[in-house]
N, C-alpha and C. Protein backbone atom coordinates (compact mmCIF):
# COMPACT_ATOMS: atom_id res chain seq x y z
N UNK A 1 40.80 -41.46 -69.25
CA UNK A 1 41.02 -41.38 -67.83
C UNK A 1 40.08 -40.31 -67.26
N UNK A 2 39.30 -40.55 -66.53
CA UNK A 2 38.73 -39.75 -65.64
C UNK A 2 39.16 -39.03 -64.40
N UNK A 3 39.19 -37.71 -63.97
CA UNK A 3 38.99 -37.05 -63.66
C UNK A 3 38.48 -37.27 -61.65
N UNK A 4 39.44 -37.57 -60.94
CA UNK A 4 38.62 -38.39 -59.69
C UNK A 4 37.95 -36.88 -58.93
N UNK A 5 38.51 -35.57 -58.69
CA UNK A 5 37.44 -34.86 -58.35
C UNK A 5 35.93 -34.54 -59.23
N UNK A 6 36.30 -34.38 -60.56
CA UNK A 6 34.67 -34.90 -61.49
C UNK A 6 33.83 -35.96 -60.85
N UNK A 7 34.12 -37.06 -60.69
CA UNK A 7 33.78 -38.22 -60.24
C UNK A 7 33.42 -38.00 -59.05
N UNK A 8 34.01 -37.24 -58.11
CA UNK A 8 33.38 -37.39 -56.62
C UNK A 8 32.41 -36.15 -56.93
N UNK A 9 32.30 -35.01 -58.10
CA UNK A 9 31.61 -34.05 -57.84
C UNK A 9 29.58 -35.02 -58.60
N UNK A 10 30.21 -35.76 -59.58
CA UNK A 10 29.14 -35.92 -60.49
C UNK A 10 28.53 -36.73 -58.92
N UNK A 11 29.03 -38.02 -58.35
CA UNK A 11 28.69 -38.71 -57.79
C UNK A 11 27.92 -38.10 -56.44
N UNK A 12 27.87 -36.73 -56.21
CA UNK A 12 27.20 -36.09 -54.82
C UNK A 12 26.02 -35.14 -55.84
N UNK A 13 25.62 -35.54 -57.06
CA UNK A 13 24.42 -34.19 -57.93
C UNK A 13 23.47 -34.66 -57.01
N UNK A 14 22.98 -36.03 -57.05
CA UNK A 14 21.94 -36.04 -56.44
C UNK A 14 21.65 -35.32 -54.94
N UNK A 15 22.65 -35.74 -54.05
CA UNK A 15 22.84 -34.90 -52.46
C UNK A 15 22.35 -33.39 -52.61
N UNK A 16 23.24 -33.16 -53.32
CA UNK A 16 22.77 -31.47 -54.01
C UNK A 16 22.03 -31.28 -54.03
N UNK A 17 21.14 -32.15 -54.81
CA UNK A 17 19.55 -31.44 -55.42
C UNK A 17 18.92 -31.31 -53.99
N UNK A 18 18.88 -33.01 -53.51
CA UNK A 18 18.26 -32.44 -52.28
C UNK A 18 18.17 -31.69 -51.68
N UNK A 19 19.12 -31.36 -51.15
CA UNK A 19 19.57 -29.78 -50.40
C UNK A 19 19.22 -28.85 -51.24
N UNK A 20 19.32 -28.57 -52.47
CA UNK A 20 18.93 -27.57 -53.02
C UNK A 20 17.09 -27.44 -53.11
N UNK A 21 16.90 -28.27 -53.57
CA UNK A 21 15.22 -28.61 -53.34
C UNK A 21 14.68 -28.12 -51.58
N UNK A 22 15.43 -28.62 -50.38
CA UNK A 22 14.97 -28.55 -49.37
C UNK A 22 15.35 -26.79 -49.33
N UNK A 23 15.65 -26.23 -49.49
CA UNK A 23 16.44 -24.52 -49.57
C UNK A 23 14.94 -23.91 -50.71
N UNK A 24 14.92 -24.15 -51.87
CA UNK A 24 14.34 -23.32 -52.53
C UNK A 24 12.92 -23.56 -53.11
N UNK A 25 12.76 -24.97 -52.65
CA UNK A 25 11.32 -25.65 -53.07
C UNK A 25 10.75 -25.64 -54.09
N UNK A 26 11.87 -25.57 -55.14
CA UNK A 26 11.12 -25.51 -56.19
C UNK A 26 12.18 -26.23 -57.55
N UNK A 27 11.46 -27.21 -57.82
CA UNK A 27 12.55 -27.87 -58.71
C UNK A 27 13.79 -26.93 -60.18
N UNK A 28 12.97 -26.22 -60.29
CA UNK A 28 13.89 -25.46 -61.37
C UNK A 28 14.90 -24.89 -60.79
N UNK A 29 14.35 -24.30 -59.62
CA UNK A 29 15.19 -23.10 -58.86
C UNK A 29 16.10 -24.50 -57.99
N UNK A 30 15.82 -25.26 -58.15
CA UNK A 30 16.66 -26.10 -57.82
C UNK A 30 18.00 -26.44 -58.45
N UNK A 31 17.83 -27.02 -59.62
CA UNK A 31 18.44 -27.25 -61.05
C UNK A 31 19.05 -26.05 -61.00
N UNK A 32 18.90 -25.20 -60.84
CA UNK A 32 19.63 -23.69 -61.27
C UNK A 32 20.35 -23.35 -60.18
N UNK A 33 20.33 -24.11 -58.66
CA UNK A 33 21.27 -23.59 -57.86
C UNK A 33 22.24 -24.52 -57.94
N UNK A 34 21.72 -26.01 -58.46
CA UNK A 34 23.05 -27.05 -58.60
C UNK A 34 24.05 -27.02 -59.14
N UNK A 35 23.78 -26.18 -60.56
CA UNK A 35 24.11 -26.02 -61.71
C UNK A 35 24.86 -24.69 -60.97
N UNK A 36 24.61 -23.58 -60.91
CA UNK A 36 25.77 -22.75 -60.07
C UNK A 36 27.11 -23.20 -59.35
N UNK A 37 26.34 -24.13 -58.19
CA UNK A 37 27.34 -24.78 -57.09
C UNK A 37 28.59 -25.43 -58.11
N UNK A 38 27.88 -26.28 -59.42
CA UNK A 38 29.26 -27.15 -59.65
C UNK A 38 30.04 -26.37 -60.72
N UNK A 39 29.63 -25.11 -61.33
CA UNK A 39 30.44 -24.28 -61.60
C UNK A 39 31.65 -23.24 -60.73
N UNK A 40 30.84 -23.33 -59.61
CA UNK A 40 31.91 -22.36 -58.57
C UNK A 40 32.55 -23.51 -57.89
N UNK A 41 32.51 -24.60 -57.67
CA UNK A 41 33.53 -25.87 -57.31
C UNK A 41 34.20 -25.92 -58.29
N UNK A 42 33.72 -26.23 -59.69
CA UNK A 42 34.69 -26.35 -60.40
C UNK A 42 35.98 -25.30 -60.54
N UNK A 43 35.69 -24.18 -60.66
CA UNK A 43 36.16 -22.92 -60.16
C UNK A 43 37.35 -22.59 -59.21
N UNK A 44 36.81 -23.31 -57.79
CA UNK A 44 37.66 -22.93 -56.72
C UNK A 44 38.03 -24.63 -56.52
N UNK A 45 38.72 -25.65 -57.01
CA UNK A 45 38.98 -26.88 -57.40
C UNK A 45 39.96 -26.97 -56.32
N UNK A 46 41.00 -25.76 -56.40
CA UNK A 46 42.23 -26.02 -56.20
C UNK A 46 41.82 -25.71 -54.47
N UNK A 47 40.94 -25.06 -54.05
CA UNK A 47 41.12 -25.00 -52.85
C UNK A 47 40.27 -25.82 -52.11
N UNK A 48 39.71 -26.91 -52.28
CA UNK A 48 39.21 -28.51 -52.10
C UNK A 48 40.89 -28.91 -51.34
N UNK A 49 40.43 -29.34 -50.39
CA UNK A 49 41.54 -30.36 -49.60
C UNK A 49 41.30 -31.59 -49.67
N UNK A 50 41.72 -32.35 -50.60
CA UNK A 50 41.05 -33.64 -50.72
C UNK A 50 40.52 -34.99 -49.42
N UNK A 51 41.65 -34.61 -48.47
CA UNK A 51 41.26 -35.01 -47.51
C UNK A 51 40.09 -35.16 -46.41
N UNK A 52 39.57 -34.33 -46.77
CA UNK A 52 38.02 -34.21 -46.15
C UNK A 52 37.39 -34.42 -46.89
N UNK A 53 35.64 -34.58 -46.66
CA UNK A 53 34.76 -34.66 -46.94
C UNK A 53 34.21 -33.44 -48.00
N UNK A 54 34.05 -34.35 -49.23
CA UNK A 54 33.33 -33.22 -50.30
C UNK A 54 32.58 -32.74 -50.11
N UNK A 55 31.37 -33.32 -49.00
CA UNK A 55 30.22 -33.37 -49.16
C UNK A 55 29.65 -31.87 -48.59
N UNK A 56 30.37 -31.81 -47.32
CA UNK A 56 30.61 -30.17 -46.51
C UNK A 56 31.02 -29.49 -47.46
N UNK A 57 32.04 -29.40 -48.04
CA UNK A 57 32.70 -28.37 -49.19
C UNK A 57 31.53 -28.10 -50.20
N UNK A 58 30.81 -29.13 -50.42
CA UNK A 58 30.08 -28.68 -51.91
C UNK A 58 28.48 -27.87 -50.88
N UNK A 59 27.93 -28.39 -49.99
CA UNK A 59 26.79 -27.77 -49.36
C UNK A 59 27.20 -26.54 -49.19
N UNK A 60 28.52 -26.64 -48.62
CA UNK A 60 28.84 -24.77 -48.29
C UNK A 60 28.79 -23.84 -49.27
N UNK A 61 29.52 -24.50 -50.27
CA UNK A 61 29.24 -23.52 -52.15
C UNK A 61 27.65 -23.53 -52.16
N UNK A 62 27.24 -24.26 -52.45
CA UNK A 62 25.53 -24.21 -52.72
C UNK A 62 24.91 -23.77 -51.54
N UNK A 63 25.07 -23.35 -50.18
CA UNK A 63 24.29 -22.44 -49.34
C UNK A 63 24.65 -20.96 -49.54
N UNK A 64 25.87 -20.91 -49.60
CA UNK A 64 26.51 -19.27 -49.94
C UNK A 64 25.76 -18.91 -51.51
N UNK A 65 25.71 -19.78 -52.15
CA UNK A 65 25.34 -19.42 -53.59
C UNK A 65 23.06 -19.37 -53.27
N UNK A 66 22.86 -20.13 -52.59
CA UNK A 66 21.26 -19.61 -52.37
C UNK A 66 21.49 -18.45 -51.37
N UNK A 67 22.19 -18.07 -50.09
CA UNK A 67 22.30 -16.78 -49.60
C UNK A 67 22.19 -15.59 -50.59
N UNK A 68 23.12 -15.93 -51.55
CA UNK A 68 23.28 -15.21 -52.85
C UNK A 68 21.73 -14.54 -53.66
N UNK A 69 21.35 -15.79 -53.98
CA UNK A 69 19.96 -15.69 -54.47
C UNK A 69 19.17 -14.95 -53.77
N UNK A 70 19.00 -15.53 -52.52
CA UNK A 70 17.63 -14.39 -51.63
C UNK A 70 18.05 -13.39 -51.22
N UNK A 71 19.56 -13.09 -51.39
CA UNK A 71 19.80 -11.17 -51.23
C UNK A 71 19.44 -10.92 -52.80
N UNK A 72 19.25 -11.19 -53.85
CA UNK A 72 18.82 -10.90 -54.88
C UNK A 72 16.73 -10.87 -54.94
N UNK A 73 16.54 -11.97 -54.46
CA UNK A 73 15.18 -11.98 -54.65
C UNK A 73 14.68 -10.89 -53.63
N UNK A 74 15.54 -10.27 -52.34
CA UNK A 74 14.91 -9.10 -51.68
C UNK A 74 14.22 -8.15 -52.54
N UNK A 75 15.09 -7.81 -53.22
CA UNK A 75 14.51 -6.67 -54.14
C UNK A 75 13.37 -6.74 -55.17
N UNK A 76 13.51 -8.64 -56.03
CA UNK A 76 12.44 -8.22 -56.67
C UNK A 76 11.33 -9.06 -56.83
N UNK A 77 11.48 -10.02 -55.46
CA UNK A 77 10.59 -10.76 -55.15
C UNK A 77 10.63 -11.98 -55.58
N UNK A 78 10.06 -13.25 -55.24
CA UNK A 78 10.68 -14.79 -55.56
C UNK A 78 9.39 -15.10 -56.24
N UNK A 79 9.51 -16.06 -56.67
CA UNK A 79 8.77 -17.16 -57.11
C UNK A 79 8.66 -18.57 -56.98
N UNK A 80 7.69 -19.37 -56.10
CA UNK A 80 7.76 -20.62 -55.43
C UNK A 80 7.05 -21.57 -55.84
N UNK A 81 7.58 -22.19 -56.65
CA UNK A 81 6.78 -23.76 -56.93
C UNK A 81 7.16 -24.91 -56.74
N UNK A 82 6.53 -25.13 -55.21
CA UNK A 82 6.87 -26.83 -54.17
C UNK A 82 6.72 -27.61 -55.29
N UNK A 83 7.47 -28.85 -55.68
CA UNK A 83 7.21 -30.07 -56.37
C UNK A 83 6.69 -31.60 -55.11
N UNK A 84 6.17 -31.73 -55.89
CA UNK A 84 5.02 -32.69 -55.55
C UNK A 84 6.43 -33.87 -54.54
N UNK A 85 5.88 -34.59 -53.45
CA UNK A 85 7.01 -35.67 -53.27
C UNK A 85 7.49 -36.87 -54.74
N UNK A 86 8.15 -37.66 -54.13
CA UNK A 86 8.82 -38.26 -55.89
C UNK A 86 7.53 -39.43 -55.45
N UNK A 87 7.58 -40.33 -56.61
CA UNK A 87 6.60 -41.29 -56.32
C UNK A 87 7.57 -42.43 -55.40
N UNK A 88 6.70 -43.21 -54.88
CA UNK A 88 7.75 -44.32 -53.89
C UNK A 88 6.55 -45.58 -54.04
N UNK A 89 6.83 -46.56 -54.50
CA UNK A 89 6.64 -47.35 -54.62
C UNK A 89 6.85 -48.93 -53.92
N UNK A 90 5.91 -49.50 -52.83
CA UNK A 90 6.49 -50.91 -52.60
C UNK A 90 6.62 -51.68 -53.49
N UNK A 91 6.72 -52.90 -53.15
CA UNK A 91 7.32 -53.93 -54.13
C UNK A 91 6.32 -54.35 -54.77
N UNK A 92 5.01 -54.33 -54.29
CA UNK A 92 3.76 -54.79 -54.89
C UNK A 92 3.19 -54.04 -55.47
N UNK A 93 4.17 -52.35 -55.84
CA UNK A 93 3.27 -51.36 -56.54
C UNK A 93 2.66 -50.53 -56.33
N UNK A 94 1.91 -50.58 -54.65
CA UNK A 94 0.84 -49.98 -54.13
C UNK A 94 1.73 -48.58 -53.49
N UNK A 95 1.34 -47.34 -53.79
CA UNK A 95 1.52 -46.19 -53.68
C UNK A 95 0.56 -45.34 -52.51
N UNK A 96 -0.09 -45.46 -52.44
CA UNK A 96 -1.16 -44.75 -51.74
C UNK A 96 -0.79 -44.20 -50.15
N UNK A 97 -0.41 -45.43 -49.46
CA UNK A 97 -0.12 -45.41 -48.14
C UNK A 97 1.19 -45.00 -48.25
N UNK A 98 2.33 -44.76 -49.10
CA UNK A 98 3.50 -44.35 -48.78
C UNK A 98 3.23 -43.09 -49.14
N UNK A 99 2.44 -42.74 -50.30
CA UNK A 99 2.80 -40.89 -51.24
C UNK A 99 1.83 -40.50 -49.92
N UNK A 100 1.04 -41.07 -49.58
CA UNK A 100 0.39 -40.20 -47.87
C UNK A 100 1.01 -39.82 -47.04
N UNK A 101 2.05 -41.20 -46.69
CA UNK A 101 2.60 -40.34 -45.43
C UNK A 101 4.20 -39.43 -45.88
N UNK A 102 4.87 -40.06 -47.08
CA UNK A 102 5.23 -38.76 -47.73
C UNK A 102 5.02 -37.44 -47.77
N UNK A 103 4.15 -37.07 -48.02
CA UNK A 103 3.37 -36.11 -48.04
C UNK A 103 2.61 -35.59 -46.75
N UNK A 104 2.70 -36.16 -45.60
CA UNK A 104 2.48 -35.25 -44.77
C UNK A 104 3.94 -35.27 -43.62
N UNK A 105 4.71 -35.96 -44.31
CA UNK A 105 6.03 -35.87 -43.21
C UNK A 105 6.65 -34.54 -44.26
N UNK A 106 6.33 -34.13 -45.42
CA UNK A 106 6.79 -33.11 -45.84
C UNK A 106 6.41 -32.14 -45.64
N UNK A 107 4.84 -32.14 -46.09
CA UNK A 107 4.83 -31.03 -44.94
C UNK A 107 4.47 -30.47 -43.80
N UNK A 108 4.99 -31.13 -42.76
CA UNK A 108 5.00 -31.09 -41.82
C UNK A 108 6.72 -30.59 -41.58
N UNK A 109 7.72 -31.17 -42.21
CA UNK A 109 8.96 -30.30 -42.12
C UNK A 109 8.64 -29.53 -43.22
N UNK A 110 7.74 -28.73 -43.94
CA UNK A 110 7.63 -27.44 -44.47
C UNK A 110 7.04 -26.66 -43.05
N UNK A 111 6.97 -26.78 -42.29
CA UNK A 111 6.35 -26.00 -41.55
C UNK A 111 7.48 -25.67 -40.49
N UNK A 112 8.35 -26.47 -40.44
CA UNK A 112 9.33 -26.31 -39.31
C UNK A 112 10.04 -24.54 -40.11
N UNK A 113 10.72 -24.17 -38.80
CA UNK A 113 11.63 -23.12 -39.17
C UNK A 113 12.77 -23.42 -40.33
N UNK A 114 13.18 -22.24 -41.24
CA UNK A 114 14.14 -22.47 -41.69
C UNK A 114 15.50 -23.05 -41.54
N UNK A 115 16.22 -22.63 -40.15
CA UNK A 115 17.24 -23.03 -39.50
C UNK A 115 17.10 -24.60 -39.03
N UNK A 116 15.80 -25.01 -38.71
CA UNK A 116 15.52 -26.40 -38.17
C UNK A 116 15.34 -26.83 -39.22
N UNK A 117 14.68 -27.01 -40.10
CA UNK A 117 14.05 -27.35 -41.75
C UNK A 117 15.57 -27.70 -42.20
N UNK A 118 16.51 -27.00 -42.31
CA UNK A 118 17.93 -27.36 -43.14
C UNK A 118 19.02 -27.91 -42.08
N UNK A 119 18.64 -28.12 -40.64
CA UNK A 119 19.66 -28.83 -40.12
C UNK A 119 18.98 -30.25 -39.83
N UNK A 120 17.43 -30.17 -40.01
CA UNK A 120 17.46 -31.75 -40.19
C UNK A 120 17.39 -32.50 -41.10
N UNK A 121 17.42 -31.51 -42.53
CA UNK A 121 17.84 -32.45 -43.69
C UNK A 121 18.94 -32.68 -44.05
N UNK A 122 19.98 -32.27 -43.74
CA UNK A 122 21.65 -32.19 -43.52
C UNK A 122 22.14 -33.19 -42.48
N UNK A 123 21.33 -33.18 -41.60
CA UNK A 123 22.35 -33.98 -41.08
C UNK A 123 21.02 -35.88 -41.12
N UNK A 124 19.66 -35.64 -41.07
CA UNK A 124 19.06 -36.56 -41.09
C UNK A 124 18.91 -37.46 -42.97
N UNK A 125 18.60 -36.65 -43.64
CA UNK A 125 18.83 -37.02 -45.06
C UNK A 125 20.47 -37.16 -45.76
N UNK A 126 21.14 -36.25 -45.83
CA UNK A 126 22.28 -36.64 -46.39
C UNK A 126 23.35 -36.96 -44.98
N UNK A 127 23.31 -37.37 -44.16
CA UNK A 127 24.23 -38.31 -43.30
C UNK A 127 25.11 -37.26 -42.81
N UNK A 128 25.24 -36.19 -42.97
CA UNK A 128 26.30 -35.00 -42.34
C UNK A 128 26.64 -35.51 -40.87
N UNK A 129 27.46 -35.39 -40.37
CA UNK A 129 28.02 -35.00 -39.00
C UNK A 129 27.40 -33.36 -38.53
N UNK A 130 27.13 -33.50 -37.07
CA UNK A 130 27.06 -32.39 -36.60
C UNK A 130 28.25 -31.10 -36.71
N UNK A 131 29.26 -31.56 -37.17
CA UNK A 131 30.40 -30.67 -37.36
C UNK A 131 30.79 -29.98 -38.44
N UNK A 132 30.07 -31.55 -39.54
CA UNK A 132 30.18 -30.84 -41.11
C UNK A 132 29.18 -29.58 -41.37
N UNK A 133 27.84 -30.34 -40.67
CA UNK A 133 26.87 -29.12 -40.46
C UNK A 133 27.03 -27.41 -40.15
N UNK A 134 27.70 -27.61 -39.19
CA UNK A 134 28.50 -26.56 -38.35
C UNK A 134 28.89 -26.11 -39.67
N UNK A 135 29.93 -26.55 -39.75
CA UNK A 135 30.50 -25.98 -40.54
C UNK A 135 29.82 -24.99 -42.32
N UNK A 136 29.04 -25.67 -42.60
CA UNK A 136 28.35 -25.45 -43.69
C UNK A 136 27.50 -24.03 -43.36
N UNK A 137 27.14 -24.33 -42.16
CA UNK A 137 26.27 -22.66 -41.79
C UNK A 137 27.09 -22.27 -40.93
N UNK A 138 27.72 -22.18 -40.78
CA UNK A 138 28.81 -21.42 -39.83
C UNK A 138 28.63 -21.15 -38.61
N UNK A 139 28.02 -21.68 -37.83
CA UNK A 139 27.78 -21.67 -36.51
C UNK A 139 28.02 -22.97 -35.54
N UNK A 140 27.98 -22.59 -34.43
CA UNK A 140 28.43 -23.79 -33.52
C UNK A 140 27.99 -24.70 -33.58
N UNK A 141 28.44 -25.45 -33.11
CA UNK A 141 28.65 -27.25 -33.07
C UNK A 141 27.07 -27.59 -32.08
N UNK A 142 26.83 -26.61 -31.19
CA UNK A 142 26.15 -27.02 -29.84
C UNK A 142 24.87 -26.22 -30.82
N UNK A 143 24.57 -25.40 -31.72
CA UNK A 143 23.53 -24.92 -32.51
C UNK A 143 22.81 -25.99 -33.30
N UNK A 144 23.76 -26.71 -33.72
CA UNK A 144 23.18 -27.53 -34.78
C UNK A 144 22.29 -28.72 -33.81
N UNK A 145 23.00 -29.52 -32.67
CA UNK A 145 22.41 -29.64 -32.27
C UNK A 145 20.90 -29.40 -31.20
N UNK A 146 21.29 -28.62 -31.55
CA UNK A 146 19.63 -27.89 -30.63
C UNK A 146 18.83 -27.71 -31.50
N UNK A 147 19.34 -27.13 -32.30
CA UNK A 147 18.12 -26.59 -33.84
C UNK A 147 17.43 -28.66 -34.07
N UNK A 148 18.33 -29.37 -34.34
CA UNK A 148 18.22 -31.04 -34.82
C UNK A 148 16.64 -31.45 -33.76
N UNK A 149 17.53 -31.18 -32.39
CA UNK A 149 16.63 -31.81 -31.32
C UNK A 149 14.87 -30.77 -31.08
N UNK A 150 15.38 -29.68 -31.52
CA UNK A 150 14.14 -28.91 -31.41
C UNK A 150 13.42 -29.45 -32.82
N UNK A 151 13.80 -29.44 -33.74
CA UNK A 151 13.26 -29.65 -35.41
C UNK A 151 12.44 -31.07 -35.24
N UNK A 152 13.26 -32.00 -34.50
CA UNK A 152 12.64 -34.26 -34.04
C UNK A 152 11.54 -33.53 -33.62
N UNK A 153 11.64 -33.06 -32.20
CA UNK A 153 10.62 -32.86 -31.18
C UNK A 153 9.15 -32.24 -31.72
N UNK A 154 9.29 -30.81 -32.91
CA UNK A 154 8.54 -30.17 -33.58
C UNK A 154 7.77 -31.18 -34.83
N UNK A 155 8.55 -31.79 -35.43
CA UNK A 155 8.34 -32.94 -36.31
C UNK A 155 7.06 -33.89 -36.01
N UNK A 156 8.06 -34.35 -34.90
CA UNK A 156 6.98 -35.56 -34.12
C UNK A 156 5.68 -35.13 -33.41
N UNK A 157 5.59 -33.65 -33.22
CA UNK A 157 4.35 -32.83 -32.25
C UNK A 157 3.52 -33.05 -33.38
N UNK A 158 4.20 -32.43 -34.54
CA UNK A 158 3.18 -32.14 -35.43
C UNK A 158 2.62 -33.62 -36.69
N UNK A 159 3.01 -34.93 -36.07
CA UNK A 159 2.98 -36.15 -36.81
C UNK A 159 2.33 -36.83 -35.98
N UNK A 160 1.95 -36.43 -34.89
CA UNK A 160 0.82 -36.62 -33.55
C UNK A 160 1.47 -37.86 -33.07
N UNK A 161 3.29 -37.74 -32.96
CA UNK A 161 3.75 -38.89 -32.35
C UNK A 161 4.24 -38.17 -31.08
N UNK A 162 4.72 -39.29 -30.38
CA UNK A 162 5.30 -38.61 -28.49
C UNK A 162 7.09 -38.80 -29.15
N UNK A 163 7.08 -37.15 -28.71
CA UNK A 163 8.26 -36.64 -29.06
C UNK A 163 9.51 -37.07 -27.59
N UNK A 164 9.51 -38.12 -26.82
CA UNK A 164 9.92 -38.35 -25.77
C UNK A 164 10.83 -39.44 -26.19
């Protein structure tokens, strides 16, 4: 018999990484904040309300736990190694025209602010609500959206599309 919070935790690793990847840019330091998060969920189990959404509960462990990290790396400095986008492939194989524009829609949100950079992968990549968002960084409801709409607008300036 399995375990149905295991199951909803194994079933969100991938969400994680993302978020963890979009936070620390660097695949290890990635792996190593995931790997934190589902130890301190596992941890604080009992105070999961099953009724809501895991998905807020587990981003919030894994943002408090990278907060964690960069009051640590103040002191003795970080180490950053971006991983390449994943490969993406059409159906016919051909790579070129997708790992391109991959690669410059990334970084192009590497360039956005931090605060904009993680509220439009939260709520544009893993499907968040503006509220779960909220909630995850702890600030208002009316923040997230502004940071979202400023982050499109900055996005699209810098993808030489009309941000209108």
């Amino acid at each position: 018999m399995t375990d149905p919070f295991c199951g909803l935790l194994i079933e969100k690793l991938p969400n994680l990484r993302r978020y963890a990847l979009s936070l620390c840019r660097s695949g290890d330091q990635a792996d190593d904040l995931v790997q934190t998060t589902v130890e301190r969920a596992l941890k604080a189990r009992a105070s999961f309300d099953p009724a809501s959404r895991i998905e807020a509960w587990l981003f919030r462990i894994l943002r408090n736990a990278w907060i964690d990290i960069v009051r640590k790396n103040r002191v003795r400095g970080q180490e950053l190694d971006y991983d390449q986008a994943p490969e993406i492939a059409d159906t016919t194989g051909h790579q070129g025209d997708a790992r391109l524009m991959v690669s410059s829609v990334m970084a192009a949100v590497d360039l956005l602010p931090d605060g904009q950079r993680e509220v439009l992968l939260l709520v544009s990549v893993e499907g968040l609500s503006y509220a779960e968002v909220a909630e995850i960084l702890d600030v208002p409801k009316g923040t997230i959206m502004s940071r979202l709409c400023r982050a499109r607008n900055a996005l699209a300036g810098k993808m030489g599309l009309s941000s209108d």
